[in-house]
PDB file of N, CA and C in Angstrom:
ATOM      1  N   UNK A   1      32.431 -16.841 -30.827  1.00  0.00           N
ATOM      2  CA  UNK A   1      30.987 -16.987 -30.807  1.00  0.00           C
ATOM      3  C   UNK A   1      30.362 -16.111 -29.728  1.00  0.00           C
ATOM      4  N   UNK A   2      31.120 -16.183 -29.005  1.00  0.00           N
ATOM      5  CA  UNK A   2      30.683 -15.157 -27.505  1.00  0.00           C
ATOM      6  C   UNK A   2      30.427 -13.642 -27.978  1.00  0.00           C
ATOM      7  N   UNK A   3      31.223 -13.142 -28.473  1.00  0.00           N
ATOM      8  CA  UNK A   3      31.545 -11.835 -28.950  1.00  0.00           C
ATOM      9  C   UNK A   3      30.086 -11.651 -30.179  1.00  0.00           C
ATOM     10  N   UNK A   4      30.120 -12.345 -30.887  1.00  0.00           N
ATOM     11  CA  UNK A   4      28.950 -12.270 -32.024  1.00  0.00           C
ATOM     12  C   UNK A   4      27.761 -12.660 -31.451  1.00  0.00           C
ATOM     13  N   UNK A   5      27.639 -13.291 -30.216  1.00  0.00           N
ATOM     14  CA  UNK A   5      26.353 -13.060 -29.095  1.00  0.00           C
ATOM     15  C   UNK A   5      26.043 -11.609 -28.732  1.00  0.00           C
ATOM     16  N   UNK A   6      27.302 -11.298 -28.065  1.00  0.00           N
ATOM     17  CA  UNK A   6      27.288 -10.124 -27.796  1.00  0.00           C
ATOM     18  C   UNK A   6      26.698  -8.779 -28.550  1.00  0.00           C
ATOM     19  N   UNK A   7      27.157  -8.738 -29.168  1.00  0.00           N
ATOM     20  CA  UNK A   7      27.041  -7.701 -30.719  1.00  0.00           C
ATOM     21  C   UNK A   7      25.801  -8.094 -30.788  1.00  0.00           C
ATOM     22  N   UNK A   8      25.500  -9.220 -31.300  1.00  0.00           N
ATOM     23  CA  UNK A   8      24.133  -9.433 -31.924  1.00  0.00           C
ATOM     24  C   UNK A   8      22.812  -8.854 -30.688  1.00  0.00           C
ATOM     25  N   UNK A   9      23.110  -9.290 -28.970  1.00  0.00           N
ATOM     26  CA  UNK A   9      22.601  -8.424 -27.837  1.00  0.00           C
ATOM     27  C   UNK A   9      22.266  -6.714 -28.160  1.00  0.00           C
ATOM     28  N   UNK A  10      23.728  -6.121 -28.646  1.00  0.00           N
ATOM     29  CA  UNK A  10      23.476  -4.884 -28.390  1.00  0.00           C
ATOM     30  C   UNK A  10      22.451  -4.321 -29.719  1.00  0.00           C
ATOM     31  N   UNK A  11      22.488  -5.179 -30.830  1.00  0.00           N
ATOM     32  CA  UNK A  11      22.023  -4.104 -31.930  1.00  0.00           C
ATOM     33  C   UNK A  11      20.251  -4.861 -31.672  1.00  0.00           C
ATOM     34  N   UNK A  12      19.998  -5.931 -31.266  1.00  0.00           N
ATOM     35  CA  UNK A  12      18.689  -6.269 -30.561  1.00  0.00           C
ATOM     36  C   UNK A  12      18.115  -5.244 -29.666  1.00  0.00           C
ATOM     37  N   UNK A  13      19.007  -4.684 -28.486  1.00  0.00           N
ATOM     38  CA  UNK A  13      18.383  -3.679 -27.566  1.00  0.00           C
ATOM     39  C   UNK A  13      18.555  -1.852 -28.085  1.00  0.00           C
ATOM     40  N   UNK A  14      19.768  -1.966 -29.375  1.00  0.00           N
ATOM     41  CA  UNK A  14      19.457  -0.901 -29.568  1.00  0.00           C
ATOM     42  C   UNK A  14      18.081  -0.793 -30.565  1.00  0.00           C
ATOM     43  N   UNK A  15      17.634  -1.940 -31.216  1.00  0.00           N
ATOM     44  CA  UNK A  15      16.905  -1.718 -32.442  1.00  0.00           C
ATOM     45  C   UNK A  15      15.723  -1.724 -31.545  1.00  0.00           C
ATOM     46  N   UNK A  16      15.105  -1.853 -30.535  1.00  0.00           N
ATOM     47  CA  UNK A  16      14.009  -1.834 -29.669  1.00  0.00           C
ATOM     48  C   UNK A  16      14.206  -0.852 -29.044  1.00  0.00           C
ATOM     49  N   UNK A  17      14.687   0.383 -28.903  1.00  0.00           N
ATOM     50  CA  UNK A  17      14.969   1.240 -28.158  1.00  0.00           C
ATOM     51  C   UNK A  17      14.472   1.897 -29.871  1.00  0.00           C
ATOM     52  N   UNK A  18      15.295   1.990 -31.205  1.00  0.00           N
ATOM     53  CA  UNK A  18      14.643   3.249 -32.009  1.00  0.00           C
ATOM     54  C   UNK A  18      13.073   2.738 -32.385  1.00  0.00           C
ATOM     55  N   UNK A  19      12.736   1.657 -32.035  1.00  0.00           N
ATOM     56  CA  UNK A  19      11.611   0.929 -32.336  1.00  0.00           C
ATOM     57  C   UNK A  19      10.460   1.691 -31.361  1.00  0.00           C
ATOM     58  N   UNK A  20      10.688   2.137 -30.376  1.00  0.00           N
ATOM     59  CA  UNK A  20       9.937   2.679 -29.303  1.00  0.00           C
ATOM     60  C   UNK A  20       9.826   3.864 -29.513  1.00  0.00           C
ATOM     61  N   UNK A  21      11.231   4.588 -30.156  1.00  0.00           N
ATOM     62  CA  UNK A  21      11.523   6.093 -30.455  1.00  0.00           C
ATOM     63  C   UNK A  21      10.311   6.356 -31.276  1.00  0.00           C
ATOM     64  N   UNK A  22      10.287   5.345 -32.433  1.00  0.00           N
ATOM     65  CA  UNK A  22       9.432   5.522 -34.036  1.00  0.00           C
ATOM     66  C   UNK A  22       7.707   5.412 -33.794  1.00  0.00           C
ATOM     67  N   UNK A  23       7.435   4.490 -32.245  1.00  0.00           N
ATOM     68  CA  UNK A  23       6.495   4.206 -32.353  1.00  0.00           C
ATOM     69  C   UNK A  23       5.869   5.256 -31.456  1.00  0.00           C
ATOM     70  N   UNK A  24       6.304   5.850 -30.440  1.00  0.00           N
ATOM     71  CA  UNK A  24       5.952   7.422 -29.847  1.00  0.00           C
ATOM     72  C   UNK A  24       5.923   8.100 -30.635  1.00  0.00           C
ATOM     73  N   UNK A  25       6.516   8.492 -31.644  1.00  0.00           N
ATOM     74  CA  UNK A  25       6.991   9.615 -32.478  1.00  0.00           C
ATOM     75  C   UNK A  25       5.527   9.260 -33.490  1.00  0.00           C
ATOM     76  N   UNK A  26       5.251   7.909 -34.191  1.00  0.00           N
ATOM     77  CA  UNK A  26       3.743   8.144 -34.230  1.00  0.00           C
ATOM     78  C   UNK A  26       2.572   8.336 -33.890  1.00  0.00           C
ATOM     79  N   UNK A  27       2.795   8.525 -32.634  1.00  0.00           N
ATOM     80  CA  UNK A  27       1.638   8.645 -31.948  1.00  0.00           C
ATOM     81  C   UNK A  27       1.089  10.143 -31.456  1.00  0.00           C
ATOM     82  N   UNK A  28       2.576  10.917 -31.789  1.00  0.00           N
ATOM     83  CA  UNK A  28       2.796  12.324 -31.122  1.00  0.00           C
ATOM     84  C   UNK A  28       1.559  13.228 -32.532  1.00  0.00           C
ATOM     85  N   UNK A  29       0.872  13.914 -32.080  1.00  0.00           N
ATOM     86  CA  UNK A  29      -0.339  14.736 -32.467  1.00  0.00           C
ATOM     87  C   UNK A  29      -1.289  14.013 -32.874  1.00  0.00           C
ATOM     88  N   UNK A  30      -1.318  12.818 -32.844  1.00  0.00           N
ATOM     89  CA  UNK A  30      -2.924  11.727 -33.619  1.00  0.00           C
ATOM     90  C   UNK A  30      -3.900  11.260 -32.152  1.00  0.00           C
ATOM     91  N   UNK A  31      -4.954  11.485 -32.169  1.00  0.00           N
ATOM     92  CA  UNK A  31      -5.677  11.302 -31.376  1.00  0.00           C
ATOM     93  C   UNK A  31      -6.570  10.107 -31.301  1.00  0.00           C
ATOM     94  N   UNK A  32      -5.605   9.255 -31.051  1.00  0.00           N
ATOM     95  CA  UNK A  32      -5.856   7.590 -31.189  1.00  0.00           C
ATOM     96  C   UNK A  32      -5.629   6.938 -29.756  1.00  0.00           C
ATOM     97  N   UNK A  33      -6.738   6.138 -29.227  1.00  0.00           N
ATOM     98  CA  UNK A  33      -7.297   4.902 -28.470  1.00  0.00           C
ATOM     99  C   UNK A  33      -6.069   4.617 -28.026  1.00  0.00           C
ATOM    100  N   UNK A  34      -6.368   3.329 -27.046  1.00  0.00           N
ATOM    101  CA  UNK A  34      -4.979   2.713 -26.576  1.00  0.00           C
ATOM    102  C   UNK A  34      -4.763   1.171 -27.230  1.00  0.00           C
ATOM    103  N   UNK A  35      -6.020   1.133 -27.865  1.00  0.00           N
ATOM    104  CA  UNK A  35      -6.163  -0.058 -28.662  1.00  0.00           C
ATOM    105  C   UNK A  35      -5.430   0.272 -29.891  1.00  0.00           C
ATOM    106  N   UNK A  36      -5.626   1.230 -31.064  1.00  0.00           N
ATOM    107  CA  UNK A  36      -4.986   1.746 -31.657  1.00  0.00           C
ATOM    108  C   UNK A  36      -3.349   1.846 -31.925  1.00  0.00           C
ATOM    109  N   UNK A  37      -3.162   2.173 -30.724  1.00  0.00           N
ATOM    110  CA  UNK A  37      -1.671   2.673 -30.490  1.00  0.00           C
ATOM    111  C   UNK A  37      -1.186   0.974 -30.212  1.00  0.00           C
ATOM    112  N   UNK A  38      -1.702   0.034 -29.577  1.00  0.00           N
ATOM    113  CA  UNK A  38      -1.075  -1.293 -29.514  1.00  0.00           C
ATOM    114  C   UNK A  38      -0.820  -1.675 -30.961  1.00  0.00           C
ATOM    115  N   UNK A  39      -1.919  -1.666 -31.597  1.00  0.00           N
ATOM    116  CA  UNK A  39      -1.306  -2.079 -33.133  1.00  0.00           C
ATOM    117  C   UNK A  39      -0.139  -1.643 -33.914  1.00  0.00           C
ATOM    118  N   UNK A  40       0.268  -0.813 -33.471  1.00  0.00           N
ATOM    119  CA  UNK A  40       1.701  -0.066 -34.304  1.00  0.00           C
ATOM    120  C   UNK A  40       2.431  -1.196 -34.508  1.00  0.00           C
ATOM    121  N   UNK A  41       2.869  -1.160 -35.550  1.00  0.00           N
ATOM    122  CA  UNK A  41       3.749  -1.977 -35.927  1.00  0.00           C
ATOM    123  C   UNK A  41       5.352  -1.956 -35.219  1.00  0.00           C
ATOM    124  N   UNK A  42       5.611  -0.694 -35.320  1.00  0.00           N
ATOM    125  CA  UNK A  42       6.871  -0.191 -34.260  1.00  0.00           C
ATOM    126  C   UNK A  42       6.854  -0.625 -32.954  1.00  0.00           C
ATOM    127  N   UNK A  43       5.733  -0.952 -31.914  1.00  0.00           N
ATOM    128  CA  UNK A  43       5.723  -1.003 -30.866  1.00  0.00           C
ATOM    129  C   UNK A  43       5.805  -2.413 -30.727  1.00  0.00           C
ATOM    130  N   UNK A  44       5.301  -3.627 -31.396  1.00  0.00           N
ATOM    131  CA  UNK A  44       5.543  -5.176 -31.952  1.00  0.00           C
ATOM    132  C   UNK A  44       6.984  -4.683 -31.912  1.00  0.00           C
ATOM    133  N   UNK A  45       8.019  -4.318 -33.055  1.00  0.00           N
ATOM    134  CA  UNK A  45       8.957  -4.408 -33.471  1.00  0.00           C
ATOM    135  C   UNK A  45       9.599  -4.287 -32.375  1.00  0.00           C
ATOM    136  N   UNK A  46       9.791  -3.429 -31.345  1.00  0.00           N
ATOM    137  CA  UNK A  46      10.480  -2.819 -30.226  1.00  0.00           C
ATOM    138  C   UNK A  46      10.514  -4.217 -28.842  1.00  0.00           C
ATOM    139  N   UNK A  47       9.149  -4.626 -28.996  1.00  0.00           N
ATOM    140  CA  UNK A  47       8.641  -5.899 -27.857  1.00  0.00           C
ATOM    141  C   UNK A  47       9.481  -6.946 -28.541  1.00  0.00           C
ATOM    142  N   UNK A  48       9.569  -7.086 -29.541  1.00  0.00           N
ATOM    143  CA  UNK A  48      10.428  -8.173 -30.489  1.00  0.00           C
ATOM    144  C   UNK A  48      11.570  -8.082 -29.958  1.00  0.00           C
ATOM    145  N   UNK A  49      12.420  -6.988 -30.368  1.00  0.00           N
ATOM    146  CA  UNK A  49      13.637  -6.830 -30.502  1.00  0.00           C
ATOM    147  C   UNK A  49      14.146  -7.257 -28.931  1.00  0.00           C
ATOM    148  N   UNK A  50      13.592  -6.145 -28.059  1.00  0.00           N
ATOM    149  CA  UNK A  50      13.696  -6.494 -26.999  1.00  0.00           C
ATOM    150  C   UNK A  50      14.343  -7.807 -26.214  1.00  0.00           C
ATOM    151  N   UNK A  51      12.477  -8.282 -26.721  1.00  0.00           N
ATOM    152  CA  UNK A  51      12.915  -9.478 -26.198  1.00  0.00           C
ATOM    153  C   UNK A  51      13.411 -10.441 -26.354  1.00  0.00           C
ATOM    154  N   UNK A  52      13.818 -10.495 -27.668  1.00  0.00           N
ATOM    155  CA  UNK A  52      14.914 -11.339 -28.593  1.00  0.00           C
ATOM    156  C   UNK A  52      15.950 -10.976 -27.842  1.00  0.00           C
ATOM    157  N   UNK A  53      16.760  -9.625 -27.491  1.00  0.00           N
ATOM    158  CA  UNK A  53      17.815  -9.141 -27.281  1.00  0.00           C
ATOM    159  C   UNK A  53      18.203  -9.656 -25.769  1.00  0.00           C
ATOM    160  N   UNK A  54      16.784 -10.214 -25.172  1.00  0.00           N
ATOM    161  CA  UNK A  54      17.156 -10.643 -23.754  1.00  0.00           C
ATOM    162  C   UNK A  54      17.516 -11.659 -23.464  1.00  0.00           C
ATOM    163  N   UNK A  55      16.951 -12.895 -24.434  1.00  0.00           N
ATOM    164  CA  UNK A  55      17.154 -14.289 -24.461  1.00  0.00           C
ATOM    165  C   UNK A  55      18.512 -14.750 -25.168  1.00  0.00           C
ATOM    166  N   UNK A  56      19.137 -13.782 -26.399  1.00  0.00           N
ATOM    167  CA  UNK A  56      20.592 -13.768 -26.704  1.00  0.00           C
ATOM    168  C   UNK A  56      21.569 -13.111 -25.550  1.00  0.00           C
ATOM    169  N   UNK A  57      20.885 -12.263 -24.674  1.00  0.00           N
ATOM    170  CA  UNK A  57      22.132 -11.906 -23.354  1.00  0.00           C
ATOM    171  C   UNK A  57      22.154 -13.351 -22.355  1.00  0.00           C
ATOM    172  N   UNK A  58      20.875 -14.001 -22.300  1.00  0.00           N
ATOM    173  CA  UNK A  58      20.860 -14.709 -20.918  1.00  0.00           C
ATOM    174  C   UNK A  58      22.206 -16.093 -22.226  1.00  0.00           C
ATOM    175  N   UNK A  59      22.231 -15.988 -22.988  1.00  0.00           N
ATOM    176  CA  UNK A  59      23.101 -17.024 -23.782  1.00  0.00           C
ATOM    177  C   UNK A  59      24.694 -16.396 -23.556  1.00  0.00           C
ATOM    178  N   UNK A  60      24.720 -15.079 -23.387  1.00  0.00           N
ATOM    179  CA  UNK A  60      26.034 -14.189 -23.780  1.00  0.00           C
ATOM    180  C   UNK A  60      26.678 -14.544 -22.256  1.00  0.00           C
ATOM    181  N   UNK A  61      25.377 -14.620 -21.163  1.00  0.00           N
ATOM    182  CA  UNK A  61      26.161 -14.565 -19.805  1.00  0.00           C
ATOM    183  C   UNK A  61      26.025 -15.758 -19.693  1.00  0.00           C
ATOM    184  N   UNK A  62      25.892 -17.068 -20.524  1.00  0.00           N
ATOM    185  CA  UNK A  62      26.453 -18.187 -19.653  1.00  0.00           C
ATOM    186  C   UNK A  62      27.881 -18.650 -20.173  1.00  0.00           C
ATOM    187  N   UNK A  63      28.622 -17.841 -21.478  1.00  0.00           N
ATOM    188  CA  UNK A  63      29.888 -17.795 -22.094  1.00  0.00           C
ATOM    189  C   UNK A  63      30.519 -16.627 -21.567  1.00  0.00           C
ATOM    190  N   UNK A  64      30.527 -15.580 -20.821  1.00  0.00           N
ATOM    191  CA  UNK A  64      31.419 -14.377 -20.628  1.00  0.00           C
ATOM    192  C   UNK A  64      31.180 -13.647 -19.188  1.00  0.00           C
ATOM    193  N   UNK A  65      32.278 -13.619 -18.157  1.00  0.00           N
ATOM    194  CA  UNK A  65      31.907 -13.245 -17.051  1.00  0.00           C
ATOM    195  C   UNK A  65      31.270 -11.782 -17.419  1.00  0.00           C
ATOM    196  N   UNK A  66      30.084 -11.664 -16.064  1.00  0.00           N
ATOM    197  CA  UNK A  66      29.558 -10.697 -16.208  1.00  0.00           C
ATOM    198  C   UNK A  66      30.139  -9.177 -16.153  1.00  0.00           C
ATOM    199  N   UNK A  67      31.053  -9.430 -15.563  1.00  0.00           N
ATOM    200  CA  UNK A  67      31.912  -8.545 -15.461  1.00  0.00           C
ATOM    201  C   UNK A  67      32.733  -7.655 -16.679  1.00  0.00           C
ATOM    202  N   UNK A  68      32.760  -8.746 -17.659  1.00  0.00           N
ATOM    203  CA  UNK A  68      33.193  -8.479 -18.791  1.00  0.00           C
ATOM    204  C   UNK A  68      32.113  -8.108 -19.871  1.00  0.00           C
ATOM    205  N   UNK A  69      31.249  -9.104 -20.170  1.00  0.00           N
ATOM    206  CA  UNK A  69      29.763  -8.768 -20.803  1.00  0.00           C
ATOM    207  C   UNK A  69      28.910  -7.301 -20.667  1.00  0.00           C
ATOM    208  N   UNK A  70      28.524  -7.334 -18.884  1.00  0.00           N
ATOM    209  CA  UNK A  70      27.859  -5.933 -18.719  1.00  0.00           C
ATOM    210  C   UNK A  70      28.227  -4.641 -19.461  1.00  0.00           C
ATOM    211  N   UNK A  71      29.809  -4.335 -19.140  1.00  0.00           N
ATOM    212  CA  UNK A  71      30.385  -2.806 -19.381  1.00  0.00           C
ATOM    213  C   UNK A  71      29.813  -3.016 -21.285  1.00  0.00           C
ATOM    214  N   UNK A  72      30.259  -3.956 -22.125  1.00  0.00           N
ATOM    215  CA  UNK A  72      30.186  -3.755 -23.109  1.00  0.00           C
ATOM    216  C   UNK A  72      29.135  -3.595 -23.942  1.00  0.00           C
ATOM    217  N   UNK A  73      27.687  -3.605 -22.994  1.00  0.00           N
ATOM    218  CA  UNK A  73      26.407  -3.193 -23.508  1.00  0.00           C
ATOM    219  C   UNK A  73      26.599  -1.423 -23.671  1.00  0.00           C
ATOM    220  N   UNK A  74      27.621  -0.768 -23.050  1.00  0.00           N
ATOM    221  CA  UNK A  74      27.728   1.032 -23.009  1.00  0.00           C
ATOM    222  C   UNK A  74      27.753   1.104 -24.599  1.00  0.00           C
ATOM    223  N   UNK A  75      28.081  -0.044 -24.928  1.00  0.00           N
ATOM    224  CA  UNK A  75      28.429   0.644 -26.891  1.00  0.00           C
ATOM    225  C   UNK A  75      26.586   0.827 -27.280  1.00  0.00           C
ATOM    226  N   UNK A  76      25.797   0.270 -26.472  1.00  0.00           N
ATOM    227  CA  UNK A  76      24.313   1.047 -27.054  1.00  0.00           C
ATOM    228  C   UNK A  76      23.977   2.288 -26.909  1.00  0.00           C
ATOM    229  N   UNK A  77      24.687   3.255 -26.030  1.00  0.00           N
ATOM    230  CA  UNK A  77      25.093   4.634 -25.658  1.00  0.00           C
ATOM    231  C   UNK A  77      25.966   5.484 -26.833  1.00  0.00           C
ATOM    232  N   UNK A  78      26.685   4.060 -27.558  1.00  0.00           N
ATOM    233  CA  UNK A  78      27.415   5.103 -28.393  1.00  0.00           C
ATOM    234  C   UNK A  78      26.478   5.060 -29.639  1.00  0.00           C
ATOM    235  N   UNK A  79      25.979   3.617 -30.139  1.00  0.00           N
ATOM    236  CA  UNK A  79      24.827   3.277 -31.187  1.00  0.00           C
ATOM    237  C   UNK A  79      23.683   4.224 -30.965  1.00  0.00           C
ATOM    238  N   UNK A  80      22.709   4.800 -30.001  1.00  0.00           N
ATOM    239  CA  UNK A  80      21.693   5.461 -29.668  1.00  0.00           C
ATOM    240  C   UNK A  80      22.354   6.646 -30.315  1.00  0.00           C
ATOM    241  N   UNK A  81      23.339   7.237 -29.480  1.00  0.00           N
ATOM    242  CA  UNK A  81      23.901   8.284 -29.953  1.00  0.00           C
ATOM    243  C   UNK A  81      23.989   9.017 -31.510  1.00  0.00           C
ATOM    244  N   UNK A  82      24.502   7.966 -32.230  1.00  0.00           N
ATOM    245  CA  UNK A  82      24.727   8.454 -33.551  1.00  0.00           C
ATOM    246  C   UNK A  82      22.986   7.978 -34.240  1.00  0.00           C
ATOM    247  N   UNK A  83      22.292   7.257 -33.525  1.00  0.00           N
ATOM    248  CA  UNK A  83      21.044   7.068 -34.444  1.00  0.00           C
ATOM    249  C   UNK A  83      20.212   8.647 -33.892  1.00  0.00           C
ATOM    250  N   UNK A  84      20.318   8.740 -32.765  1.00  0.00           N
ATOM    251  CA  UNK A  84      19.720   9.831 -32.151  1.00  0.00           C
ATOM    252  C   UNK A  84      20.271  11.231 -33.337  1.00  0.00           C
ATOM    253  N   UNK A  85      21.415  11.596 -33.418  1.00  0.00           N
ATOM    254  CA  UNK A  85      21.795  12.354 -34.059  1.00  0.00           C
ATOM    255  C   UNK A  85      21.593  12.481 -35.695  1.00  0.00           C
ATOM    256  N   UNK A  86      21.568  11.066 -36.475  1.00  0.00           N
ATOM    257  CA  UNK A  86      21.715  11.122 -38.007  1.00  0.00           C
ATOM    258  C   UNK A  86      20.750  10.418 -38.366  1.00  0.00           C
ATOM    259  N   UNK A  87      19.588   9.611 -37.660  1.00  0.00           N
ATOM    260  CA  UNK A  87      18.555   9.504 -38.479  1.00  0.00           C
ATOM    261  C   UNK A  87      17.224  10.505 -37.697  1.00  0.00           C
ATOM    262  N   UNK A  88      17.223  11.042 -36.067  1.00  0.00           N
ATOM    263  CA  UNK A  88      16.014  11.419 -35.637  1.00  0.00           C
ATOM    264  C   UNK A  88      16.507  13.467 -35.419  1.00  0.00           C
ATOM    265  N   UNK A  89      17.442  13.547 -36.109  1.00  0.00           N
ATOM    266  CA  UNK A  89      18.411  15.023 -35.939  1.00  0.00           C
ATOM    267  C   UNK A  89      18.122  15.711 -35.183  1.00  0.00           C
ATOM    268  N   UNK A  90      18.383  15.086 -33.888  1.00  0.00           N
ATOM    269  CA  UNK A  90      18.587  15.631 -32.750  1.00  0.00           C
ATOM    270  C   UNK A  90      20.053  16.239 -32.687  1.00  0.00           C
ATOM    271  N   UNK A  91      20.043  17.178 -31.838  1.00  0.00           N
ATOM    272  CA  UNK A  91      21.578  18.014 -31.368  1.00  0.00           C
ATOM    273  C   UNK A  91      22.060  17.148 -30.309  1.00  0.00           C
ATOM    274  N   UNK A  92      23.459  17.295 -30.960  1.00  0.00           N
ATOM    275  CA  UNK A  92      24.386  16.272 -29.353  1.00  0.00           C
ATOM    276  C   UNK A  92      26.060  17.184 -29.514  1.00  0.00           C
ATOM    277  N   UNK A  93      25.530  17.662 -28.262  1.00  0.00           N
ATOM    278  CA  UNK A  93      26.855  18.456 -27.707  1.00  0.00           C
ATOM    279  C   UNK A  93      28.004  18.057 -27.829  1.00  0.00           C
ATOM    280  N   UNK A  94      29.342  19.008 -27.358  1.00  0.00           N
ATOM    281  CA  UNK A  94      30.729  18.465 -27.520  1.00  0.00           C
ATOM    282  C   UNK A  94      30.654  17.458 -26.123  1.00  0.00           C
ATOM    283  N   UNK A  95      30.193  17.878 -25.097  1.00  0.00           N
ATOM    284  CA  UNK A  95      30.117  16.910 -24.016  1.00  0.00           C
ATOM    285  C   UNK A  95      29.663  16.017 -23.699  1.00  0.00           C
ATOM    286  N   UNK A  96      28.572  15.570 -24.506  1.00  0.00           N
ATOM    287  CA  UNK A  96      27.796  14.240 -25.056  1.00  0.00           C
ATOM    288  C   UNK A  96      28.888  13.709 -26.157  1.00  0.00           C
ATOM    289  N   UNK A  97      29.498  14.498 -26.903  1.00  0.00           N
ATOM    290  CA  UNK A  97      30.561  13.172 -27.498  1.00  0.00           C
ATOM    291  C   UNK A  97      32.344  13.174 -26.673  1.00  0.00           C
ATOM    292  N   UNK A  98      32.359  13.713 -25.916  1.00  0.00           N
ATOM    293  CA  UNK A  98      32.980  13.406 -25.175  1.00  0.00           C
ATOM    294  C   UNK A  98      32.767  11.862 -24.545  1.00  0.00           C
ATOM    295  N   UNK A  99      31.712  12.087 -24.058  1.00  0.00           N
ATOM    296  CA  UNK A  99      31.118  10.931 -22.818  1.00  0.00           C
ATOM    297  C   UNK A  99      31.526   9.506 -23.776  1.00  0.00           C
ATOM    298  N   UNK A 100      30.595   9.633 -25.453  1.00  0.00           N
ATOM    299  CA  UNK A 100      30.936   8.650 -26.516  1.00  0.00           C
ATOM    300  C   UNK A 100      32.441   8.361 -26.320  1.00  0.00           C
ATOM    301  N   UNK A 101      33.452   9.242 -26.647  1.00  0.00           N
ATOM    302  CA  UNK A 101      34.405   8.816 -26.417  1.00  0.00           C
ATOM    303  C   UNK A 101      35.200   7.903 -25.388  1.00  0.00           C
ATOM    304  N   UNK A 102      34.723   7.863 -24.050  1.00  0.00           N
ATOM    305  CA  UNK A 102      35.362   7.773 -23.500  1.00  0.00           C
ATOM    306  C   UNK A 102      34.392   6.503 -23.206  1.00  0.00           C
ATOM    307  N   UNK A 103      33.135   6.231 -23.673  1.00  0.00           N
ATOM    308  CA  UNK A 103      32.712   4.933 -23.449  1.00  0.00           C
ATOM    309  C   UNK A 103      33.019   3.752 -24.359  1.00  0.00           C
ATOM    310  N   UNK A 104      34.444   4.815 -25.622  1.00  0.00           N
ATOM    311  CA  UNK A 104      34.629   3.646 -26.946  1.00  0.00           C
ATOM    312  C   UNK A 104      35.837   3.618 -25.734  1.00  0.00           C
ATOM    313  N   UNK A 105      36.145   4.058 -25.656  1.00  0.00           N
ATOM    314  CA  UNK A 105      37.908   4.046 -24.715  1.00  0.00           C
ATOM    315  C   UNK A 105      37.836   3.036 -23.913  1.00  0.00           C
ATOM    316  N   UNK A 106      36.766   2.494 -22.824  1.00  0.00           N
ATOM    317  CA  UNK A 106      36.460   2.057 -22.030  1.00  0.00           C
ATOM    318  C   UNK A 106      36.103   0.567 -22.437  1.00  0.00           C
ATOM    319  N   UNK A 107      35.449   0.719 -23.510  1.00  0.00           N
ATOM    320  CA  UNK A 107      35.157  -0.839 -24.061  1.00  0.00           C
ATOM    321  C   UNK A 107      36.296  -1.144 -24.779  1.00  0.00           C
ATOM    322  N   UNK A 108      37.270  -0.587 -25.392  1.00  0.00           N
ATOM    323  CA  UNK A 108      38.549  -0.994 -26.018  1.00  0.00           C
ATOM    324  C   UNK A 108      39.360  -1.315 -25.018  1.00  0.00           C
ATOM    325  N   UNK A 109      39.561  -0.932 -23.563  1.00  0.00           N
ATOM    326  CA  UNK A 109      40.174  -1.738 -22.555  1.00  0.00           C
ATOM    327  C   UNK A 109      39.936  -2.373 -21.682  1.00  0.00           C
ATOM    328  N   UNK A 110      38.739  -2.751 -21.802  1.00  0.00           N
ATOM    329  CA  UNK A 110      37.741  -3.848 -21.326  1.00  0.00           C
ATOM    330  C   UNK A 110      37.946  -5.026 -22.297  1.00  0.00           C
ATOM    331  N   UNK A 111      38.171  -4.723 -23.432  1.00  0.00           N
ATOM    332  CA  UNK A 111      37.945  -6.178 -24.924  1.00  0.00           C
ATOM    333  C   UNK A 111      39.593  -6.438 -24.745  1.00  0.00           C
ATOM    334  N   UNK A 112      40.693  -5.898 -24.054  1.00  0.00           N
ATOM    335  CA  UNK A 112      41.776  -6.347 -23.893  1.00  0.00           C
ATOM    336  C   UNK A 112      41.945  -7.154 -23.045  1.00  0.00           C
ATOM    337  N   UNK A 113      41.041  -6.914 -22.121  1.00  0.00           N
ATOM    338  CA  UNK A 113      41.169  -8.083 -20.892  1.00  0.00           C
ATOM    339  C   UNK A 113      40.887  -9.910 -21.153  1.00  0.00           C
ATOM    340  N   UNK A 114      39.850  -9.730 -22.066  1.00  0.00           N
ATOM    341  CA  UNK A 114      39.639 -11.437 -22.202  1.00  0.00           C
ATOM    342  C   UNK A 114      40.351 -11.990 -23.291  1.00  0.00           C
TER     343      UNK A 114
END
C-alpha cells in the first residue's frame, strides 16, 4: 500500500508540473489579463494535482522512512523527462539520459533496501 502511495505521489506531482507546462504554453503570444490567465483550466488542473500530490506524500511519510520515500520522488526526473521529450518535443541530450539512467539505477537500489 505504501509503494502505490508512493507512485500515486509521483504521477500527482508529475501531472501538475505538465499541467503548468500546458498552462504557460497557453498563455505564450495571447495578450490576456491576469484574471484571464487564472481561469485556465490547466492552471486549476496543476493547483489540483499538486495539491492532491501533497496530501498523498504527507500519507506516504507516515508509512516509509523518509529516507527511503524522498530519493524515490527522482523517478519525476525520469517521468518529466520522457513527457518533456515525446509529448512537448523538446531535445534531450546523451547526457541528460545519462543522468535518467543513473536516477533509474539509483531508485532500483534504493527499492532493494526495504
Amino acid at each position: 500500500m505504501s509503494w502505490l502511495l508512493l507512485l500515486t505521489a509521483c504521477l500527482l506531482t508529475c501531472l501538475g508540473q505538465v499541467a503548468q507546462k500546458f498552462a504557460v504554453e497557453s498563455w505564450r503570444g495571447v495578450d490576456s489579463s491576469w484574471a484571464d490567465k487564472l481561469r485556465s483550466p490547466w492552471l486549476w488542473l496543476a493547483l489540483f494535482s499538486l495539491g492532491s500530490g501533497l496530501l498523498v506524500w504527507l500519507l506516504v511519510l507516515q508509512r516509509l522512512e523518509v529516507g527511503i520515500a524522498y530519493p524515490m520522488l527522482s523517478l519525476n526526473f525520469v517521468l518529466i523527462t520522457l513527457i518533456a521529450r515525446f509529448v512537448f518535443r523538446e531535445p534531450i541530450d546523451r547526457q541528460h539520459w545519462l543522468g535518467v539512467a543513473l536516477v533509474i539505477g539509483g531508485v532500483v537500489l534504493l527499492g532493494q533496501q526495504s
